[in-house]
C-alpha atoms as a PDB file:
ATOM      1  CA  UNK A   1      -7.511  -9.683   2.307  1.00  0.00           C
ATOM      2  CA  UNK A   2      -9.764  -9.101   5.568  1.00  0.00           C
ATOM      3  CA  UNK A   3      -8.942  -5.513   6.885  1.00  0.00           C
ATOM      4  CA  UNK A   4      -7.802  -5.258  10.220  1.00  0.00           C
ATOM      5  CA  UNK A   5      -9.828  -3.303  13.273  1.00  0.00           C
ATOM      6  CA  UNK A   6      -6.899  -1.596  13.159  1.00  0.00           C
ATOM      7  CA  UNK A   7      -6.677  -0.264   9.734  1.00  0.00           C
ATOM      8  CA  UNK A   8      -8.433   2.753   8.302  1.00  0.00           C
ATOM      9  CA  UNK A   9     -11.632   2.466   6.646  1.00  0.00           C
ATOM     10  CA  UNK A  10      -9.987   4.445   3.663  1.00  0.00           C
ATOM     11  CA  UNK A  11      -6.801   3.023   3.557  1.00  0.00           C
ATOM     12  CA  UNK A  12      -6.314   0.027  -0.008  1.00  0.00           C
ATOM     13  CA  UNK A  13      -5.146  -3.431  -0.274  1.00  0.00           C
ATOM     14  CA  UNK A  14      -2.250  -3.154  -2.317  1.00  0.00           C
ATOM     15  CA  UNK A  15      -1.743  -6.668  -3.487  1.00  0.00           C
ATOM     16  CA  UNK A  16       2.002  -6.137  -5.099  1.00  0.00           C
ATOM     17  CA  UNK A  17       3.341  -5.153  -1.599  1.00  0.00           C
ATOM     18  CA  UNK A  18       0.926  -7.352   0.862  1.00  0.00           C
ATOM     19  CA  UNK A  19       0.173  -4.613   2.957  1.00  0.00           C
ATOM     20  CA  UNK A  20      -2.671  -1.434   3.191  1.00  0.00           C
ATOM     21  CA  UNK A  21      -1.744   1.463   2.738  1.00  0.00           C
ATOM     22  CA  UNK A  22      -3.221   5.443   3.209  1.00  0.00           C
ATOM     23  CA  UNK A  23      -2.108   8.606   0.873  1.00  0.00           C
ATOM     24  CA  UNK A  24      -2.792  10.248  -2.376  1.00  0.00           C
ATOM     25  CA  UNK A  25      -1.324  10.323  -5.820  1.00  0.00           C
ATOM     26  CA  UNK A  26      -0.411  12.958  -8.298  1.00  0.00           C
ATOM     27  CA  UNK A  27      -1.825  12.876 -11.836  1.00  0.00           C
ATOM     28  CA  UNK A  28       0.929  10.462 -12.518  1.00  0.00           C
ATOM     29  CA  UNK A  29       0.457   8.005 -10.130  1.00  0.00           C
ATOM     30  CA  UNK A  30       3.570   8.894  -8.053  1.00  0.00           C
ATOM     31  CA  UNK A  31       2.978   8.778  -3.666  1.00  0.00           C
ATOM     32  CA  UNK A  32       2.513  11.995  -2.580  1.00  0.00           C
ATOM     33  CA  UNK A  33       1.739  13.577   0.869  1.00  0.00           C
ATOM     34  CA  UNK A  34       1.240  11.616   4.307  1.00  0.00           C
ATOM     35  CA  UNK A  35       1.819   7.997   3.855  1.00  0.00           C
ATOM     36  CA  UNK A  36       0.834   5.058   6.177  1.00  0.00           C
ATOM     37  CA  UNK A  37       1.159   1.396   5.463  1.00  0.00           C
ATOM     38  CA  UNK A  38      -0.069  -1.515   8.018  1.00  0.00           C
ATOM     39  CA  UNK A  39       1.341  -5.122   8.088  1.00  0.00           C
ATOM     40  CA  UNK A  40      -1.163  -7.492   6.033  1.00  0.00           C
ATOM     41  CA  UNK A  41      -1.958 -10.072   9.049  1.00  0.00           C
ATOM     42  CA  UNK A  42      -2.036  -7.971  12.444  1.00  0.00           C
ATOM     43  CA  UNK A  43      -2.601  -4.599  10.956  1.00  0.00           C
ATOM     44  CA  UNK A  44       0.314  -3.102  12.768  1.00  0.00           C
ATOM     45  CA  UNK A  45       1.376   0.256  11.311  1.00  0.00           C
ATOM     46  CA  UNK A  46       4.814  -0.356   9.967  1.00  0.00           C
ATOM     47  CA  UNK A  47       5.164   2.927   7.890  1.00  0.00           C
ATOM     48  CA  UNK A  48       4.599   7.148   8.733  1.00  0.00           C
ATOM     49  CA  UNK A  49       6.179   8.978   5.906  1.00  0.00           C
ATOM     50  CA  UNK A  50       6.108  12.208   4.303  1.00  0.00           C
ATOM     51  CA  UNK A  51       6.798  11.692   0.393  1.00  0.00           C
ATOM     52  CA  UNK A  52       7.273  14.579  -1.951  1.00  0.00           C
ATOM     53  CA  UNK A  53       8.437  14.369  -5.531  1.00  0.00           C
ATOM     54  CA  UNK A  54      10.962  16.719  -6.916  1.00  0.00           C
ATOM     55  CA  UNK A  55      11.458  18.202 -10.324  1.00  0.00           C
ATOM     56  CA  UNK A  56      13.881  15.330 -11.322  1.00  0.00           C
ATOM     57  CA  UNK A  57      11.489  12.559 -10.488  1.00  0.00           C
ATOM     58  CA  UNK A  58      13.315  11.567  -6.939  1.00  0.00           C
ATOM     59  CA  UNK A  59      11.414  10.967  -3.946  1.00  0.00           C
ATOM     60  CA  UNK A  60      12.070  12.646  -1.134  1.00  0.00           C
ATOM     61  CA  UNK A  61      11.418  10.697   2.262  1.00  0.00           C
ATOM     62  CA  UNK A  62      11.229  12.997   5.644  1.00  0.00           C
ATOM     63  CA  UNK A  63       9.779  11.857   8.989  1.00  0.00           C
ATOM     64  CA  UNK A  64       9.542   8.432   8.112  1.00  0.00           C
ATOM     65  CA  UNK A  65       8.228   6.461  11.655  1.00  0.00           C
ATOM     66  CA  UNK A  66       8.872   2.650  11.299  1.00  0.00           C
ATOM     67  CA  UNK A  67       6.780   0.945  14.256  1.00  0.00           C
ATOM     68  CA  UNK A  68       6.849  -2.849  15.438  1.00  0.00           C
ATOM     69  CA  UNK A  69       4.280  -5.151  17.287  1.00  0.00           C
ATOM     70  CA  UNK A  70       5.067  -5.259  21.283  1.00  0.00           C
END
């Protein structure tokens, strides 16, 4: 997939989910941190979240920004 101008440099193609996407990992794979994801064609960002992983595995979602194309 071509990035958009308007995706990061840094951010991945993930493939499964046809979009890019910007964050880090723990050591067992799980989202972690600031989280951005841009629609595939456009680039638009259609995801700001804050993920953090408790002790039992759940995800906890806070500040999560959902933005559209004008």
């Amino acid at each position: 997939m071509k990035r958009p101008n308007t995706v990061p440099k840094e951010a991945k193609w993930n493939e499964d989910d046809y979009e890019w996407e910007l964050g880090k990992r723990n050591k067992d794979g799980n989202e972690i941190g600031e989280w951005k994801w841009w629609e595939a064609q456009e680039g638009y960002l259609c995801c700001h979240a804050f993920l953090m992983i408790t002790e039992t595995l759940e995800v906890l979602k806070d500040s999560i920004l959902m933005a559209s194309p004008l």
